[in-house]
PDB file of N, CA and C in Angstrom:
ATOM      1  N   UNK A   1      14.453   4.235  23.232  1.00  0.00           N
ATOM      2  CA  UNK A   1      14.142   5.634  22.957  1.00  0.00           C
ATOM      3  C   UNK A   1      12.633   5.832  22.895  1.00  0.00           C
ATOM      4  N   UNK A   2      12.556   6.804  23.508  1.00  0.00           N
ATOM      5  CA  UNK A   2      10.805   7.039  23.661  1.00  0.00           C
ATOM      6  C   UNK A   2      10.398   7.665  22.629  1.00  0.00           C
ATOM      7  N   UNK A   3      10.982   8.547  21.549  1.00  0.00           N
ATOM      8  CA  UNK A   3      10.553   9.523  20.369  1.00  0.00           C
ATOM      9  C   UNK A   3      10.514   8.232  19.369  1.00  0.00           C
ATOM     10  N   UNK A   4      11.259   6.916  19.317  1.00  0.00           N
ATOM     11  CA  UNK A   4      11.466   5.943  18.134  1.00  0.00           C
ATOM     12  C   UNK A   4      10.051   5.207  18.618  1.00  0.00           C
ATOM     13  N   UNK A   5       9.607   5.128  19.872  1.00  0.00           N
ATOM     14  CA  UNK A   5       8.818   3.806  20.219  1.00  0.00           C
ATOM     15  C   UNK A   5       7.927   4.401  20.026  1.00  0.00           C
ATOM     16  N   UNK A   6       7.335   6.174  19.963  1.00  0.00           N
ATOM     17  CA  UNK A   6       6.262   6.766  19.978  1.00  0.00           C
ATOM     18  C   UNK A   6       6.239   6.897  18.239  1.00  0.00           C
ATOM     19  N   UNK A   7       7.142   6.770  17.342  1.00  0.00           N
ATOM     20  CA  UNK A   7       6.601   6.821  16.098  1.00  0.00           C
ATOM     21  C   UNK A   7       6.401   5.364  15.670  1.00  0.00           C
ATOM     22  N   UNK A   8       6.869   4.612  16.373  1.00  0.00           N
ATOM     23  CA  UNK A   8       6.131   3.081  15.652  1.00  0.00           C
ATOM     24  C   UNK A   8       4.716   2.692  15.696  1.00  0.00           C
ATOM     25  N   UNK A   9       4.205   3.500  17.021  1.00  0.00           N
ATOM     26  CA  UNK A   9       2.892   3.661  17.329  1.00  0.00           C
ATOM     27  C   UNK A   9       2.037   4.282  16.584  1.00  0.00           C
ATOM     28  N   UNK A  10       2.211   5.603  16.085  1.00  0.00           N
ATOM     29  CA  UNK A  10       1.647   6.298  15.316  1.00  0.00           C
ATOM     30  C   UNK A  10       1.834   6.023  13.879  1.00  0.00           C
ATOM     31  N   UNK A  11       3.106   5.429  13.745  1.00  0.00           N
ATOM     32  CA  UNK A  11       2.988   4.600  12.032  1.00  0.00           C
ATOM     33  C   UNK A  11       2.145   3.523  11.875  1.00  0.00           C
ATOM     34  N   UNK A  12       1.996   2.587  12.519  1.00  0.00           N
ATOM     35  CA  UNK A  12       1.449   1.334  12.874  1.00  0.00           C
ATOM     36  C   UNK A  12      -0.319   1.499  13.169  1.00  0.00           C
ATOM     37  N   UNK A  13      -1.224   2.758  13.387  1.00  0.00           N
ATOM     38  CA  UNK A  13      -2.291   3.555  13.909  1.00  0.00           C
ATOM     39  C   UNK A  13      -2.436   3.855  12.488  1.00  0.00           C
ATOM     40  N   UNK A  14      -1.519   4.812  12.139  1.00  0.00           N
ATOM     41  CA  UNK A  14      -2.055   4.781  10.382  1.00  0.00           C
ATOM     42  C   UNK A  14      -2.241   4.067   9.609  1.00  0.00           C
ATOM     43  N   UNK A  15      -1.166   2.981   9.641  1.00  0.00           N
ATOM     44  CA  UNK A  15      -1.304   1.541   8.518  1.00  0.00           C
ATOM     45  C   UNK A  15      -2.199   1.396   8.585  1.00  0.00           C
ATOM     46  N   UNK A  16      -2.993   0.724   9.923  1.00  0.00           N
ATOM     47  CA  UNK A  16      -4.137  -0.112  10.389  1.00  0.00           C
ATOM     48  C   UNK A  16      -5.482   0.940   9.704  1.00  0.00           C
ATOM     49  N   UNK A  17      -5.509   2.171   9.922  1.00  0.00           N
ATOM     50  CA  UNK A  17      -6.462   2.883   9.632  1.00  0.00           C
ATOM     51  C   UNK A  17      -6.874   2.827   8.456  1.00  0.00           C
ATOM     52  N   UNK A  18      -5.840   3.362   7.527  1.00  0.00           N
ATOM     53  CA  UNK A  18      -5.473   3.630   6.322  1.00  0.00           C
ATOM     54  C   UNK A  18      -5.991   2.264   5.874  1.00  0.00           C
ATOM     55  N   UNK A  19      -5.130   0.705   6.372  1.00  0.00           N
ATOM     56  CA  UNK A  19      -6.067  -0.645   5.502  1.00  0.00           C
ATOM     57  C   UNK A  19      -7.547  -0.508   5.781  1.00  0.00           C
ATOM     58  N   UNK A  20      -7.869  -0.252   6.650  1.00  0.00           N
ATOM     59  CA  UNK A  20      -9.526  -0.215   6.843  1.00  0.00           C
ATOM     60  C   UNK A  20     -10.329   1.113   5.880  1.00  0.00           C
ATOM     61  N   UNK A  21      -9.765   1.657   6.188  1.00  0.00           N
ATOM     62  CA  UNK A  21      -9.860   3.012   5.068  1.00  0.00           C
ATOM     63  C   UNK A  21     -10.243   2.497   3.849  1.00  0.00           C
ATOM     64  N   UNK A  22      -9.412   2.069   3.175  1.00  0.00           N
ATOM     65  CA  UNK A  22      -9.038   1.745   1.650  1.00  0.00           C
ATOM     66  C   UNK A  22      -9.491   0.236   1.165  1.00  0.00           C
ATOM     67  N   UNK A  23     -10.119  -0.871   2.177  1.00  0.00           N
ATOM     68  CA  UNK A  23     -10.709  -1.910   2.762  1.00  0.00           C
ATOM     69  C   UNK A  23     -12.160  -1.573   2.184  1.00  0.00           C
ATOM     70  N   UNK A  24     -12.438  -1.373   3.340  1.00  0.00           N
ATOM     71  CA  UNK A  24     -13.969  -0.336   3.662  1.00  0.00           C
ATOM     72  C   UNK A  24     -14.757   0.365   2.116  1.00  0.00           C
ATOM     73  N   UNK A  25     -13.936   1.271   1.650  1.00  0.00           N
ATOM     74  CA  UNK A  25     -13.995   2.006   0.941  1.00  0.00           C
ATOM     75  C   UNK A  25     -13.962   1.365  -0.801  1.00  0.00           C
ATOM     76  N   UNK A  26     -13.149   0.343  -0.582  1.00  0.00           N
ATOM     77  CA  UNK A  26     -13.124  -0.548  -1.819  1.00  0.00           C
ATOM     78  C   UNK A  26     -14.414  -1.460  -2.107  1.00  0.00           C
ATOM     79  N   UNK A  27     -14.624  -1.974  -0.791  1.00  0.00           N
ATOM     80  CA  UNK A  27     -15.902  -2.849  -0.717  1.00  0.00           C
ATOM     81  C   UNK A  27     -17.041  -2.376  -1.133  1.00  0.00           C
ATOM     82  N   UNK A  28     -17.319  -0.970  -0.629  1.00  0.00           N
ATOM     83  CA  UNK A  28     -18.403  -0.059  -0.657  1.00  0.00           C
ATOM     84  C   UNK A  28     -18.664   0.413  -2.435  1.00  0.00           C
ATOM     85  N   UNK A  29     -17.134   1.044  -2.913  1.00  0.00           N
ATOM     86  CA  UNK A  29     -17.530   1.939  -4.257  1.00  0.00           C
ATOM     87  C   UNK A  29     -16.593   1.248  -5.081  1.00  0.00           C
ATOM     88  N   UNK A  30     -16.450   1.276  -6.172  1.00  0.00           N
ATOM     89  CA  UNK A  30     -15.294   0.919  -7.222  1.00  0.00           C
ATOM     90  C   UNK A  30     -14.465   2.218  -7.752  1.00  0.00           C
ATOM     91  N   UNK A  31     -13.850   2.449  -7.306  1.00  0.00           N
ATOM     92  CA  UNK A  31     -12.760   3.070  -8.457  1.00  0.00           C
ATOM     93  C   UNK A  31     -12.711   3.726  -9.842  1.00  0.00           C
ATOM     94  N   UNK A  32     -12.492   1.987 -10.292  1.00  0.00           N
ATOM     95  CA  UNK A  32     -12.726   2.362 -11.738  1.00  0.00           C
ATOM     96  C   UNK A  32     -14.264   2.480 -12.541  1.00  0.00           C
ATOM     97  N   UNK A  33     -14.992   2.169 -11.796  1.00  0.00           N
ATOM     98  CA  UNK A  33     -16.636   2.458 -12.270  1.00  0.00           C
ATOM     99  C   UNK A  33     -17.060   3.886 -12.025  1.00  0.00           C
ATOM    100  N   UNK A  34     -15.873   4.417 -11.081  1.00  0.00           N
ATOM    101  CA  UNK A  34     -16.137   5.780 -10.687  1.00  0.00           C
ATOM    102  C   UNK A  34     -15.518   6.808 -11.244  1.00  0.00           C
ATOM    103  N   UNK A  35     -15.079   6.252 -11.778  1.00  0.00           N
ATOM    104  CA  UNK A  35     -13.664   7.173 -12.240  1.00  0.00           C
ATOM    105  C   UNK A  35     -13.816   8.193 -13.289  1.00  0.00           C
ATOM    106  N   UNK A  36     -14.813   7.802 -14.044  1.00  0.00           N
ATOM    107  CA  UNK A  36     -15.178   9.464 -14.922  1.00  0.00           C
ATOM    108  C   UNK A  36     -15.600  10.388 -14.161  1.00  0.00           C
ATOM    109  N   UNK A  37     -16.589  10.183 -13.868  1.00  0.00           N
ATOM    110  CA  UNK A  37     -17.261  10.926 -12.403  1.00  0.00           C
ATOM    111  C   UNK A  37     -16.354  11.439 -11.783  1.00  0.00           C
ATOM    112  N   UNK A  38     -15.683  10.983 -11.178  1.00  0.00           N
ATOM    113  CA  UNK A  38     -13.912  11.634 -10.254  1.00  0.00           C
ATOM    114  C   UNK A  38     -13.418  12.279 -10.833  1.00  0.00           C
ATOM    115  N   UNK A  39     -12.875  11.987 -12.029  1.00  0.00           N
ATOM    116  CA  UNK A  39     -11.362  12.637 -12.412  1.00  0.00           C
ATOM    117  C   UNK A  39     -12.071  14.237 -13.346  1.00  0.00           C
ATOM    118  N   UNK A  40     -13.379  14.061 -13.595  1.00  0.00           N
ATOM    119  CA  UNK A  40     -14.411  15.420 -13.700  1.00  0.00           C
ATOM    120  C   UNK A  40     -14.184  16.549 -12.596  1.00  0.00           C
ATOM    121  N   UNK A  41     -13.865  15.958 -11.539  1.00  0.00           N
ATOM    122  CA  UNK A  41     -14.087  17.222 -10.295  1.00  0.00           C
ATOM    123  C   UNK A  41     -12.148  17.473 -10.082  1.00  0.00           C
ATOM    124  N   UNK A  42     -12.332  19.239 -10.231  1.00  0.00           N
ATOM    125  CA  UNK A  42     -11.180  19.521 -10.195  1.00  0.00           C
ATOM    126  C   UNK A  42     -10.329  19.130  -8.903  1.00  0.00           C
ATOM    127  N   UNK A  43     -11.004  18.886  -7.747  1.00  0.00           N
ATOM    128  CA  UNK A  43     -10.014  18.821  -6.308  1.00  0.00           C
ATOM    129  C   UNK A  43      -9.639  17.176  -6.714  1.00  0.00           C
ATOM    130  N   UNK A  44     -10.593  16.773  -6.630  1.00  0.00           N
ATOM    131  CA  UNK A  44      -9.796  15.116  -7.266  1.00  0.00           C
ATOM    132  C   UNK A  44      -8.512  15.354  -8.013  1.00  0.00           C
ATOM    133  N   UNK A  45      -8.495  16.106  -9.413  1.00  0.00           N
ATOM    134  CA  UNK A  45      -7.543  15.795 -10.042  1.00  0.00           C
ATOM    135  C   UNK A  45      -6.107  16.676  -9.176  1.00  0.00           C
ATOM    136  N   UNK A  46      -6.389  17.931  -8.187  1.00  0.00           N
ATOM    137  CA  UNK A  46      -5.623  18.220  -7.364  1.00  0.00           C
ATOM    138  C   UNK A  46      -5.125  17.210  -6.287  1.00  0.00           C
ATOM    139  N   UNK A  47      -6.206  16.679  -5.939  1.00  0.00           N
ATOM    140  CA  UNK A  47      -5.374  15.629  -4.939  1.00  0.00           C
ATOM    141  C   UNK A  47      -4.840  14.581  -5.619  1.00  0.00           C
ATOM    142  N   UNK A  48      -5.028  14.423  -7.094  1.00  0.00           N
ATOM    143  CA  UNK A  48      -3.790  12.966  -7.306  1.00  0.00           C
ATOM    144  C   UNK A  48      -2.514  13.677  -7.558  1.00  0.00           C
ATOM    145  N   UNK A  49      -2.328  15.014  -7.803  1.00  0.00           N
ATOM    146  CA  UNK A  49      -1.101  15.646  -8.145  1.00  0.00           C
ATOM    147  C   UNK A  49      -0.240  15.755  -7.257  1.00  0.00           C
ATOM    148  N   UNK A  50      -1.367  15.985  -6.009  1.00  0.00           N
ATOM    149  CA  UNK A  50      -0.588  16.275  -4.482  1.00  0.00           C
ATOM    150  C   UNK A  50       0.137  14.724  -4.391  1.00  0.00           C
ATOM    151  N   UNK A  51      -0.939  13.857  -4.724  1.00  0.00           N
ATOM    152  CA  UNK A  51      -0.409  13.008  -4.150  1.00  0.00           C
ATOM    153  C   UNK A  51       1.134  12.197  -4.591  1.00  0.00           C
ATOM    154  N   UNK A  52       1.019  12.150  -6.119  1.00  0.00           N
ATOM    155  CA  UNK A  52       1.891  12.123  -6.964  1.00  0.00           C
ATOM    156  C   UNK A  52       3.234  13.076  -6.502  1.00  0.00           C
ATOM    157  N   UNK A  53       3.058  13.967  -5.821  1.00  0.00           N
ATOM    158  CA  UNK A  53       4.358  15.419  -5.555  1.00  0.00           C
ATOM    159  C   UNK A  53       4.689  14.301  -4.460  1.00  0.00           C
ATOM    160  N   UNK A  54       3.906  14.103  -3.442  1.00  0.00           N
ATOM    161  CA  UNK A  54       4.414  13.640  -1.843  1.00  0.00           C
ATOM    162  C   UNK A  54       5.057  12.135  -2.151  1.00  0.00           C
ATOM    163  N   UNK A  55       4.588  11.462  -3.021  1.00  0.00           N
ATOM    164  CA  UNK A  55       5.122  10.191  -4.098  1.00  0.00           C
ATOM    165  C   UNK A  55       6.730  10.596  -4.372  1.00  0.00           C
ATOM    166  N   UNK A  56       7.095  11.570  -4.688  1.00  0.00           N
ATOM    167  CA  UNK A  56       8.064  11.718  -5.380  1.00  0.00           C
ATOM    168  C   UNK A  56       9.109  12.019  -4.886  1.00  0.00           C
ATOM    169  N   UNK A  57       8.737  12.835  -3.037  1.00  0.00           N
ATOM    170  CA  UNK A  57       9.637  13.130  -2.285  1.00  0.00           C
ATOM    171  C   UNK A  57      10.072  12.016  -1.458  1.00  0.00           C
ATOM    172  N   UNK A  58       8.979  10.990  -1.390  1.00  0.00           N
ATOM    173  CA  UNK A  58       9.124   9.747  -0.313  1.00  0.00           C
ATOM    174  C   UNK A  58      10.404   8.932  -1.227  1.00  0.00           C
ATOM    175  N   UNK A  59       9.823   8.400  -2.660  1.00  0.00           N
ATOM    176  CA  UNK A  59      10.586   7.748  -3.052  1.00  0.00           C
ATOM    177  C   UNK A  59      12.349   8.335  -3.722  1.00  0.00           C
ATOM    178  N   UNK A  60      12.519   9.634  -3.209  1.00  0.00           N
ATOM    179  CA  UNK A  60      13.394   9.918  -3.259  1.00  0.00           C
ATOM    180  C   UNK A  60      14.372   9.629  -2.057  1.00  0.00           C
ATOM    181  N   UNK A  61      13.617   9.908  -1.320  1.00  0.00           N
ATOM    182  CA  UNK A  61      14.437   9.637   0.295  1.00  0.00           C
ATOM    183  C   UNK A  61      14.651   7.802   0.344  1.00  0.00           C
ATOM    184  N   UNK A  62      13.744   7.432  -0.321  1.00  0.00           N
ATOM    185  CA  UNK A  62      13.947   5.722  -0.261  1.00  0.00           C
ATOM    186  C   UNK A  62      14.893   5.287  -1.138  1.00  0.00           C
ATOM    187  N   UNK A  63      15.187   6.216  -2.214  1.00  0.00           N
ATOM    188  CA  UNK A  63      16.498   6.121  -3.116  1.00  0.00           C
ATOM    189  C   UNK A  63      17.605   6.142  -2.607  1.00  0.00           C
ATOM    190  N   UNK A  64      17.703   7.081  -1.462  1.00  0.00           N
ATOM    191  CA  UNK A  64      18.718   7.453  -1.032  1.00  0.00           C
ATOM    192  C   UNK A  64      19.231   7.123   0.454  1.00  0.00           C
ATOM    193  N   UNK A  65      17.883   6.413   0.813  1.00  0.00           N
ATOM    194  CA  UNK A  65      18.303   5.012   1.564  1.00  0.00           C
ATOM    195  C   UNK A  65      18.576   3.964   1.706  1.00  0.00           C
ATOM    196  N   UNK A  66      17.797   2.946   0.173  1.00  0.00           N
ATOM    197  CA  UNK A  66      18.597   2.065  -0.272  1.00  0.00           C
ATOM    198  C   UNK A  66      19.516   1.578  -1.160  1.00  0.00           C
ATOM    199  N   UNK A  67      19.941   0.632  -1.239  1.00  0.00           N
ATOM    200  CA  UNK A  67      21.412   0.502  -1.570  1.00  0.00           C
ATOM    201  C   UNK A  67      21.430  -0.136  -3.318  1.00  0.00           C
ATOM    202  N   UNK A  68      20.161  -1.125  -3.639  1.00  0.00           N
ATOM    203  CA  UNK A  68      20.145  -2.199  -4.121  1.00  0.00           C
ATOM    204  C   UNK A  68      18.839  -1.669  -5.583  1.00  0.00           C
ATOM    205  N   UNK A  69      19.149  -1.302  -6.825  1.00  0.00           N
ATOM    206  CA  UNK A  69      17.687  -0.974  -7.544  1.00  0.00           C
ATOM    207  C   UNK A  69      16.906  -2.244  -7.555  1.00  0.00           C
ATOM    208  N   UNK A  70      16.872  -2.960  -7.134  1.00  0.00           N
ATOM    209  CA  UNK A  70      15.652  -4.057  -7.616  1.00  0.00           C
ATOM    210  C   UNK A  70      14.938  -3.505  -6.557  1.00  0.00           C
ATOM    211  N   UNK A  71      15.382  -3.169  -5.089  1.00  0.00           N
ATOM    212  CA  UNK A  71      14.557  -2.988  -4.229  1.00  0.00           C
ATOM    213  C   UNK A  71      13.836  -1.363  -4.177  1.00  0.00           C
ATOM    214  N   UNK A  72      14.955  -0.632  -5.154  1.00  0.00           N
ATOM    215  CA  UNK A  72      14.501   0.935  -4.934  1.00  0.00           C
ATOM    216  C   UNK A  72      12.968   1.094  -6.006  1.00  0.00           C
ATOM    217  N   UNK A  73      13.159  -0.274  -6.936  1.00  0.00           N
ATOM    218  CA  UNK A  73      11.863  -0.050  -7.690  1.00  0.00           C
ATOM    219  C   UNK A  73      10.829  -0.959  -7.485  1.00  0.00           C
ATOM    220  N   UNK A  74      11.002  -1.709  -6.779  1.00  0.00           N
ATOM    221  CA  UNK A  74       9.925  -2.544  -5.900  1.00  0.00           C
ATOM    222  C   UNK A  74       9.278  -1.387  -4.722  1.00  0.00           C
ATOM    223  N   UNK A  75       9.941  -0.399  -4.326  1.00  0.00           N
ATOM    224  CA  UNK A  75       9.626  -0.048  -3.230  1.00  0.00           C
ATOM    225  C   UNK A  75       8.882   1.496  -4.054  1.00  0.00           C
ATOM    226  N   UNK A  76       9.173   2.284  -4.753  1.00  0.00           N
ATOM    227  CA  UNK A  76       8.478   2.695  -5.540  1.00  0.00           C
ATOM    228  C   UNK A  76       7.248   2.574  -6.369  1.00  0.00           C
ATOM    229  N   UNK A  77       7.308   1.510  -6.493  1.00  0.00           N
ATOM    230  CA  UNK A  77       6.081   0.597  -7.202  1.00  0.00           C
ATOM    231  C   UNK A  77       4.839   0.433  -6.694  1.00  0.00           C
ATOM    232  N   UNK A  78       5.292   0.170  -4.931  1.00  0.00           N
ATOM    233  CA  UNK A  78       4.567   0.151  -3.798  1.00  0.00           C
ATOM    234  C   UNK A  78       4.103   1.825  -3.251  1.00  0.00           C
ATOM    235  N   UNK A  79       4.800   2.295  -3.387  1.00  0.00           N
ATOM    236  CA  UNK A  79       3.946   3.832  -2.968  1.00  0.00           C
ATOM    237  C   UNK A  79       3.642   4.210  -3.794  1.00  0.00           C
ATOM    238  N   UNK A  80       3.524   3.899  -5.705  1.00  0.00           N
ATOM    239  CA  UNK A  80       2.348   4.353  -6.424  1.00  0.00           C
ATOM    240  C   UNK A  80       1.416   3.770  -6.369  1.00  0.00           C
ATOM    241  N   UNK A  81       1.223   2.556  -5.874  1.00  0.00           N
ATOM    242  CA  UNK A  81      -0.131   1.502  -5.958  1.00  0.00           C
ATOM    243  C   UNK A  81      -0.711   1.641  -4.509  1.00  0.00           C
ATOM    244  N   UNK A  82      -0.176   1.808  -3.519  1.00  0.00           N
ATOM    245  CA  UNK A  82      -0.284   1.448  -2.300  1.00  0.00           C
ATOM    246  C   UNK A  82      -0.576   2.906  -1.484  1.00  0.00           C
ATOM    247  N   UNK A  83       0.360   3.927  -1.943  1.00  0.00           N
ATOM    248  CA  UNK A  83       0.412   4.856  -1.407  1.00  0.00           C
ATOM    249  C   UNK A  83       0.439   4.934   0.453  1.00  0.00           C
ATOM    250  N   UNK A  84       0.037   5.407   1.261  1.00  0.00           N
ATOM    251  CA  UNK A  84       0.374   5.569   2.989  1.00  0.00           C
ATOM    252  C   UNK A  84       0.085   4.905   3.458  1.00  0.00           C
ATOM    253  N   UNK A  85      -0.325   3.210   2.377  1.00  0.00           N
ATOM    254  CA  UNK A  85       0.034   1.704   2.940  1.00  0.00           C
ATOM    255  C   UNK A  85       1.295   1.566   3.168  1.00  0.00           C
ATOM    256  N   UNK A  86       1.600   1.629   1.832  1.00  0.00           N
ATOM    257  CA  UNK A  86       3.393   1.403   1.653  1.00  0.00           C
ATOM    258  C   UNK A  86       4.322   2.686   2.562  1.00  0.00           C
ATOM    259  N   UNK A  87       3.664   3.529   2.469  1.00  0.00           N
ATOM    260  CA  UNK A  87       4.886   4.515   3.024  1.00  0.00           C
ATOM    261  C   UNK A  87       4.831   4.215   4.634  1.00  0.00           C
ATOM    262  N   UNK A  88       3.935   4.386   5.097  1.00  0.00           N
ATOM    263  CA  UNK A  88       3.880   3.389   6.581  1.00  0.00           C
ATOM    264  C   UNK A  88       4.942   1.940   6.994  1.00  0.00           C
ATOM    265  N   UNK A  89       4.833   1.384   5.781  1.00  0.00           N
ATOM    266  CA  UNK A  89       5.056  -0.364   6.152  1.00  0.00           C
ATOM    267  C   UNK A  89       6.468   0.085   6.080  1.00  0.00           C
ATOM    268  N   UNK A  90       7.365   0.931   4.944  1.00  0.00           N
ATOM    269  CA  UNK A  90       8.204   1.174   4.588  1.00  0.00           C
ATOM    270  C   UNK A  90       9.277   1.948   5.705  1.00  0.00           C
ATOM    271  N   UNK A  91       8.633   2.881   6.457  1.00  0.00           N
ATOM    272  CA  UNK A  91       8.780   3.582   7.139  1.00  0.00           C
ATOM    273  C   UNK A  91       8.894   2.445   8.809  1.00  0.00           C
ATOM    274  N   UNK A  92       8.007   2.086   9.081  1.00  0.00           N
ATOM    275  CA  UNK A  92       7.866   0.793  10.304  1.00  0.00           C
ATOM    276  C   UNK A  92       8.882  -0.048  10.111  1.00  0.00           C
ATOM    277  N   UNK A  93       9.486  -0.682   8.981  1.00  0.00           N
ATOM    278  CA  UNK A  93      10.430  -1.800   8.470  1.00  0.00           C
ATOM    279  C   UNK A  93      12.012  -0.873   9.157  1.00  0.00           C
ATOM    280  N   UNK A  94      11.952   0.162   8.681  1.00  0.00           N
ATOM    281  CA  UNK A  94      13.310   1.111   9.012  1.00  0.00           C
ATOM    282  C   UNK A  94      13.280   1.786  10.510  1.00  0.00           C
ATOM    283  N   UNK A  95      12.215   1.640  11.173  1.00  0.00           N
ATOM    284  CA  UNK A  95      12.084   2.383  12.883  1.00  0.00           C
ATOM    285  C   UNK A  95      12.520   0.784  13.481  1.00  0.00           C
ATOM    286  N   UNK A  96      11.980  -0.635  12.803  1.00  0.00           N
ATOM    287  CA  UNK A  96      12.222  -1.390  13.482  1.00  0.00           C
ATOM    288  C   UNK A  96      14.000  -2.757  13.418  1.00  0.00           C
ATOM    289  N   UNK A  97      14.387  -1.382  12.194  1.00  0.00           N
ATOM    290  CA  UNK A  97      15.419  -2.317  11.662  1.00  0.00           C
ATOM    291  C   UNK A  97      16.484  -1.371  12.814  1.00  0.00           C
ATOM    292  N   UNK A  98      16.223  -0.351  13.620  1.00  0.00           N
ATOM    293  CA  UNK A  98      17.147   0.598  14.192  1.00  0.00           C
ATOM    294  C   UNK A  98      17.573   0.023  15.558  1.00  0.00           C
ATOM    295  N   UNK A  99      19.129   0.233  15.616  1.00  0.00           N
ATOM    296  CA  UNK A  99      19.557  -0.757  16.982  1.00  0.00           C
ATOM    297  C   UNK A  99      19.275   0.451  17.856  1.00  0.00           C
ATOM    298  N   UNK A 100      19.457  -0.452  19.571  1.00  0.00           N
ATOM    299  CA  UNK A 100      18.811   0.052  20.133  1.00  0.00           C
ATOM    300  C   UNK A 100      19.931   1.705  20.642  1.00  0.00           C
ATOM    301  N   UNK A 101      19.909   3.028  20.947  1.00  0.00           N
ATOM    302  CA  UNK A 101      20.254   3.842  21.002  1.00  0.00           C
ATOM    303  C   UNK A 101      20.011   4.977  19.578  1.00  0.00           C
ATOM    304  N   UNK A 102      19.603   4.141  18.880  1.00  0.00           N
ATOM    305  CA  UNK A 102      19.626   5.430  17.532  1.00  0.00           C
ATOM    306  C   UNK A 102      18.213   5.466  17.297  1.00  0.00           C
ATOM    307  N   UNK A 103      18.650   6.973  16.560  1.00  0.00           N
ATOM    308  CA  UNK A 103      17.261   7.652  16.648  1.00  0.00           C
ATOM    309  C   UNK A 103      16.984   8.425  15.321  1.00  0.00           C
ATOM    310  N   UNK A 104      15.796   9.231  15.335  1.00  0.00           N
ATOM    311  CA  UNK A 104      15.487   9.909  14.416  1.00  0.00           C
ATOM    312  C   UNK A 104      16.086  10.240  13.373  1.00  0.00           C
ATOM    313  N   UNK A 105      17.463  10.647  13.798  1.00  0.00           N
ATOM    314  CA  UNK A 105      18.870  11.051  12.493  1.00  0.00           C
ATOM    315  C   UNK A 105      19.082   9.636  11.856  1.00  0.00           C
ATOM    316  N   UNK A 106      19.075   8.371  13.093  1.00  0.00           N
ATOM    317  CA  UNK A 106      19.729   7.863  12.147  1.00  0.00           C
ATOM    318  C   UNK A 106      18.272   7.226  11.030  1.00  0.00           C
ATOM    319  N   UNK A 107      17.556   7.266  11.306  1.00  0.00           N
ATOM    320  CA  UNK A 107      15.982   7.310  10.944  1.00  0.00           C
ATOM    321  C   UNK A 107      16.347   7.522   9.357  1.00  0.00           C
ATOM    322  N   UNK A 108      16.376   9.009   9.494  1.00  0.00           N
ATOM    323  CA  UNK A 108      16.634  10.162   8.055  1.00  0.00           C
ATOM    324  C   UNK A 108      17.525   9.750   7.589  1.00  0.00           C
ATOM    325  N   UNK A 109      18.542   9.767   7.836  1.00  0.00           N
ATOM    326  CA  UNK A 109      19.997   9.778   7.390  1.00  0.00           C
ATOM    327  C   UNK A 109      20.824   8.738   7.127  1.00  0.00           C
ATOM    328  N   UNK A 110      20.572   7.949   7.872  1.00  0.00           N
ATOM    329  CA  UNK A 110      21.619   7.127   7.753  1.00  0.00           C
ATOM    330  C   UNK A 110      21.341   6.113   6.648  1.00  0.00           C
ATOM    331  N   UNK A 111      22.394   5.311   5.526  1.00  0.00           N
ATOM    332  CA  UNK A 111      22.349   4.262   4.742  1.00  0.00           C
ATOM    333  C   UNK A 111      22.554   3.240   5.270  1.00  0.00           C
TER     334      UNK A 111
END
């Protein structure tokens, strides 16, 4: 399927980005040395909320894709720490676990 092989590409483009991103960016500034400074400016504290909301819808859909809680809170765990590391890797693991003919639905949907 060409729509499954074209999102492994573009998941796999983000991972890579996103580690260099967050790589890069770690090396350069600290976090937590920064972090008064940050959490001072109101769009910061908007974007951890956002981010926290989009957190909440992913790991819902991952609830309700897997089967097993050790793994539904391992995998949760990973998109609060990791964030569109994990939702990438998470997302790539399930485009590449798909036999060959299924697609997008069964992507979403299927357990």
């Amino acid at each position: 399927m060409k729509t499954i092989t074209t999102l492994k590409i573009i998941f796999s483009v983000v991972l890579v980005w996103m580690a260099y991103v967050v790589i890069s960016t770690s090396l350069a500034s600290s976090l937590f040395e920064q972090w008064d400074f940050l959490g001072a400016i109101p769009w910061m504290r908007a974007t951890l909320w956002d981010f926290y909301a989009n957190i909440l819808i992913i790991a819902l859909w991952m609830f309700y894709k897997e089967k097993y809680i050790p793994i539904k809170i391992l995998w949760t765990i990973l998109f609060v720490c990791l964030g569109s590391l994990a939702t990438c890797a998470y997302v790539l693991i399930k485009l590449f676990k798909l036999k060959p003919g299924q697609g997008v639905k069964e992507l979403l949907v299927e357990r």
